[in-house]
N, C-alpha and C. Protein backbone atom coordinates (compact mmCIF):
# COMPACT_ATOMS: atom_id res chain seq x y z
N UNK A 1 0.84 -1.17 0.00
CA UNK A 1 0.00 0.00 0.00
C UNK A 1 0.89 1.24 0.00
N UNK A 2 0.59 2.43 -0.65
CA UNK A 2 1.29 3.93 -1.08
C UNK A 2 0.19 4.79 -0.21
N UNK A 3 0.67 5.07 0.38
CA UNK A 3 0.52 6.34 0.95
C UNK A 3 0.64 7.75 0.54
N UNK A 4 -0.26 8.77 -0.15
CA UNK A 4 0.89 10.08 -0.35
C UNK A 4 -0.08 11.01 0.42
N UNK A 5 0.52 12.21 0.41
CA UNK A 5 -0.27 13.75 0.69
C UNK A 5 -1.29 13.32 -0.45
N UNK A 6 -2.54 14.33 0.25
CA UNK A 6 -3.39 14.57 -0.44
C UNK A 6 -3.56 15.55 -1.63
N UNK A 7 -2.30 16.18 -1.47
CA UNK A 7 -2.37 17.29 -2.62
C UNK A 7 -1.43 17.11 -3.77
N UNK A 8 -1.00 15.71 -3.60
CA UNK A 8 -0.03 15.37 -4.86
C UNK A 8 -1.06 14.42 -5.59
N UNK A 9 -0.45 14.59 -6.99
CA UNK A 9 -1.38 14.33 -8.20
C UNK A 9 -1.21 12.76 -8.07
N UNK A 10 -2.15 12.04 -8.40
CA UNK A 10 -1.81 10.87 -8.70
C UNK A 10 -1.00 10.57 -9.65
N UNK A 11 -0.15 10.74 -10.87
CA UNK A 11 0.55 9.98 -11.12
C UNK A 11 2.04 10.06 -10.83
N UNK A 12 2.12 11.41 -10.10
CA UNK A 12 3.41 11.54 -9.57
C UNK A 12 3.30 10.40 -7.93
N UNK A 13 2.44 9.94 -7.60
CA UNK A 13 2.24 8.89 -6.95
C UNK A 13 1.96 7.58 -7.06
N UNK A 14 2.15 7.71 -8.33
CA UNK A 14 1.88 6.52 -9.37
C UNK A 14 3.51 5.85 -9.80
N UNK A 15 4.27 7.15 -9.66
CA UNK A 15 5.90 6.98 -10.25
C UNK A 15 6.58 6.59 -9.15
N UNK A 16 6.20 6.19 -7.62
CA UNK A 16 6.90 5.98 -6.55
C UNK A 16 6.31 4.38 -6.49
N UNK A 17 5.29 3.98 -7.09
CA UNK A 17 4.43 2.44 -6.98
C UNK A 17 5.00 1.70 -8.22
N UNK A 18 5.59 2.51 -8.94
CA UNK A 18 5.32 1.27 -10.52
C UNK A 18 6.24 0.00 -10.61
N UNK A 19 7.13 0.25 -10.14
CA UNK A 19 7.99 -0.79 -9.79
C UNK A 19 7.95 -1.86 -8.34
N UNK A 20 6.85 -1.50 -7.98
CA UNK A 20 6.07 -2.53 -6.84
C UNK A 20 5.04 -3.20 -7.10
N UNK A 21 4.43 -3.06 -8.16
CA UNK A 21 3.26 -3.48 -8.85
C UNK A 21 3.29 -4.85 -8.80
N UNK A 22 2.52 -5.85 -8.46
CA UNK A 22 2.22 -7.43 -8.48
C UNK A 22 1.77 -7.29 -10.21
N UNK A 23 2.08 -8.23 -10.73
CA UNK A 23 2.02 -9.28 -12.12
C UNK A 23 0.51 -9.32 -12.14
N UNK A 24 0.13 -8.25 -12.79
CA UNK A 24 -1.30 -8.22 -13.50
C UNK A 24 -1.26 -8.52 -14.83
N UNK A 25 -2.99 -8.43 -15.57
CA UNK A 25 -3.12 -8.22 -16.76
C UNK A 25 -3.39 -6.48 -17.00
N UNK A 26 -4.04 -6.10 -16.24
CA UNK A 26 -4.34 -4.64 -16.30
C UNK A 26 -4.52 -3.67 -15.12
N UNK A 27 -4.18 -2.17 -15.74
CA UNK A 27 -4.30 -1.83 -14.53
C UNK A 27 -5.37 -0.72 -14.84
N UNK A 28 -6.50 -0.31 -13.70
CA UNK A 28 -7.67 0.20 -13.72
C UNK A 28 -7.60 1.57 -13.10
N UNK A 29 -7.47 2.99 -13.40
CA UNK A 29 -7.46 4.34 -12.70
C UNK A 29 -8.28 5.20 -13.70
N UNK A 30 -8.17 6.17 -12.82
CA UNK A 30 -8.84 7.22 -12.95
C UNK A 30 -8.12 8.44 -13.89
N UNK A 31 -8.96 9.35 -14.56
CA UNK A 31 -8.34 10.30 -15.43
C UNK A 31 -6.96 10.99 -14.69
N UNK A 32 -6.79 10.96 -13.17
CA UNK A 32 -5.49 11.40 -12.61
C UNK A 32 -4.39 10.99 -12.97
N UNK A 33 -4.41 9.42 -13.49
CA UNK A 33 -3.28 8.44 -14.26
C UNK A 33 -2.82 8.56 -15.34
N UNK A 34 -3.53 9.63 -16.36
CA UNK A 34 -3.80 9.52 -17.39
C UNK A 34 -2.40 10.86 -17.91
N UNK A 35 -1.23 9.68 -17.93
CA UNK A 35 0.04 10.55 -18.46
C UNK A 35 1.09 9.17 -19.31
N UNK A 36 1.29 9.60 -20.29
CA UNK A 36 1.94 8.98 -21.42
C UNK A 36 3.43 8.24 -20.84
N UNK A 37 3.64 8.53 -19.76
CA UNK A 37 4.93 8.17 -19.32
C UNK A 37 4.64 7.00 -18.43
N UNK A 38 3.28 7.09 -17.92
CA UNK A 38 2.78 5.80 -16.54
C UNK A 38 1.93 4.99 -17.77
N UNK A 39 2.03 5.20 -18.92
CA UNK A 39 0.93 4.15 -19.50
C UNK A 39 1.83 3.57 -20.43
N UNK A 40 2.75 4.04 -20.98
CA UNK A 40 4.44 3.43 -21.20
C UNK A 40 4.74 2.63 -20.75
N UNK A 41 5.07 2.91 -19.58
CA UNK A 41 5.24 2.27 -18.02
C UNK A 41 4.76 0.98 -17.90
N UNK A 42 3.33 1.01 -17.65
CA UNK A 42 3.06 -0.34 -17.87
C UNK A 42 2.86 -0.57 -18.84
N UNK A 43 2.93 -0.33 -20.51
CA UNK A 43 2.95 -1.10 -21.33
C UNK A 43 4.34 -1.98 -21.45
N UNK A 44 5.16 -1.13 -20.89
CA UNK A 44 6.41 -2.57 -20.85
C UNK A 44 6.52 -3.52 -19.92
N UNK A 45 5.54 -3.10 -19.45
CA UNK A 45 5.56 -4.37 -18.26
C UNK A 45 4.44 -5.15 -18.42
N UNK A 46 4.14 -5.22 -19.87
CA UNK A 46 2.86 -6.10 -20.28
C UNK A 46 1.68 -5.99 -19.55
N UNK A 47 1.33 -4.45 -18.96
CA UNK A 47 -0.07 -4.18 -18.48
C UNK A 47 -1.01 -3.16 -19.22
N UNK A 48 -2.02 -3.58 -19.58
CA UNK A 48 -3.08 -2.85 -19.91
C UNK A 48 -3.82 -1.88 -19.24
N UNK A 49 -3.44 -0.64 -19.75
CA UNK A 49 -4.22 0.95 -19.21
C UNK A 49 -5.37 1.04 -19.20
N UNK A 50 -6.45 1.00 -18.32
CA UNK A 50 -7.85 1.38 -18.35
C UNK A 50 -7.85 2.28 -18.12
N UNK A 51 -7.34 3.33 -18.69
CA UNK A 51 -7.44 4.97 -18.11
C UNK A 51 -7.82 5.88 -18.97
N UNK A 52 -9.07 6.23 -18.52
CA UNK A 52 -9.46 7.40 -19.45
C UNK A 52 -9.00 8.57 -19.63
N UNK A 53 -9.00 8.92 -20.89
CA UNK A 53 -8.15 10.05 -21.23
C UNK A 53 -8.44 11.47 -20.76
N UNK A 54 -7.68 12.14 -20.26
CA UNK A 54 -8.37 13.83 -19.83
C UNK A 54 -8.90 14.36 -20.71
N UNK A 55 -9.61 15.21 -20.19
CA UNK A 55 -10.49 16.31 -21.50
C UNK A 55 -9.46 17.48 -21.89
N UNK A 56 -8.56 17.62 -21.47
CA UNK A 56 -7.53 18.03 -22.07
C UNK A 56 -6.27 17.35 -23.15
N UNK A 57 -6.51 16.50 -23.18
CA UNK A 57 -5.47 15.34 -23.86
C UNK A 57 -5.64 15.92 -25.38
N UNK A 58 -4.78 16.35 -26.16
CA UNK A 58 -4.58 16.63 -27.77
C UNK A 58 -5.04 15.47 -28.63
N UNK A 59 -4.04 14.22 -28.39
CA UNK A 59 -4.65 13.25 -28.70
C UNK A 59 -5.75 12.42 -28.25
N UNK A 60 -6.55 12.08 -28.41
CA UNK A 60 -7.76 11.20 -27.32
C UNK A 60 -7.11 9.60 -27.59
N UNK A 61 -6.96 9.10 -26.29
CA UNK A 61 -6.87 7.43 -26.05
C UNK A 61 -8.19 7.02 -25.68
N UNK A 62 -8.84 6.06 -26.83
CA UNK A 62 -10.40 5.34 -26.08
C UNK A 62 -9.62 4.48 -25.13
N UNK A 63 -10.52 4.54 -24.18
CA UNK A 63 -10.66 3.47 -22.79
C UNK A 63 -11.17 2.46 -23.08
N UNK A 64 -9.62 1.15 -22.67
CA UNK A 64 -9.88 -0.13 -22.91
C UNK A 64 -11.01 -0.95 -22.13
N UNK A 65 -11.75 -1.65 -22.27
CA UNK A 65 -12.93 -2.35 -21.26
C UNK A 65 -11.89 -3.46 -21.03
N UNK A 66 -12.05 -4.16 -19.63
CA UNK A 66 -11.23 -5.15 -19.17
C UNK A 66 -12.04 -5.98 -18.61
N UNK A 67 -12.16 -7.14 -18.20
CA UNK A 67 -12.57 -7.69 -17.71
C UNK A 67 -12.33 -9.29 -16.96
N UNK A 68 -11.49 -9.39 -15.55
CA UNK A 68 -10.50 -10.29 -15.41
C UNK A 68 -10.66 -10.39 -14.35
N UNK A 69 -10.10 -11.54 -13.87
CA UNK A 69 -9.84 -11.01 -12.47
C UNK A 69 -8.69 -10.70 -11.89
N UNK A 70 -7.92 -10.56 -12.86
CA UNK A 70 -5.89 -10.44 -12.66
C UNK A 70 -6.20 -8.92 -12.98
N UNK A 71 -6.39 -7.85 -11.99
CA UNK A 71 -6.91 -6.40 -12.43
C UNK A 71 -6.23 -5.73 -11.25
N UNK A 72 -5.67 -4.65 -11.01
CA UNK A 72 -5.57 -3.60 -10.34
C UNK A 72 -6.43 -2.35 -10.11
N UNK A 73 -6.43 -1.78 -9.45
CA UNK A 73 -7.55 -1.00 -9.40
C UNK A 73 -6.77 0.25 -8.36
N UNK A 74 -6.78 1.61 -9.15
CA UNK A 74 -6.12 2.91 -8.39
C UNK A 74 -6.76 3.92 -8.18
N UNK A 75 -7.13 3.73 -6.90
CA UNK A 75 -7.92 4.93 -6.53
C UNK A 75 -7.67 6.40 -6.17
């Protein structure tokens, strides 16, 4: 379990977990996750991004549907 302040963004709290991560198929967050460097991230580590893209994002990424039970989930 990660602990941070409440006023740090999730994926800069996301960059202190990624290398602790248990051997999923995917991992499940919220538009806070939603940075090209944490979805990199786990794409080399053979995990699938369920993260919807910000309404600011230039490019839009559709949000993958998953459905497993090998899932992470970031709240």
């Amino acid at each position: 379990m990660l602990l941070s302040q409440g006023q740090i963004s999730d994926y800069k709290g996301a960059a202190r977990m990624i290398d602790a991560l248990p051997k999923t198929k995917a991992l499940l967050g919220d538009k806070g996750y939603d940075a090209y460097w944490f979805r990199n991230a786990l794409a080399a580590r053979k995990i699938t991004a369920c993260i919807p893209s910000k309404a600011e994002r230039k490019v839009f990424i559709p949000t993958i549907r998953f459905s497993t039970a090998s899932v992470i989930v970031l709240l």
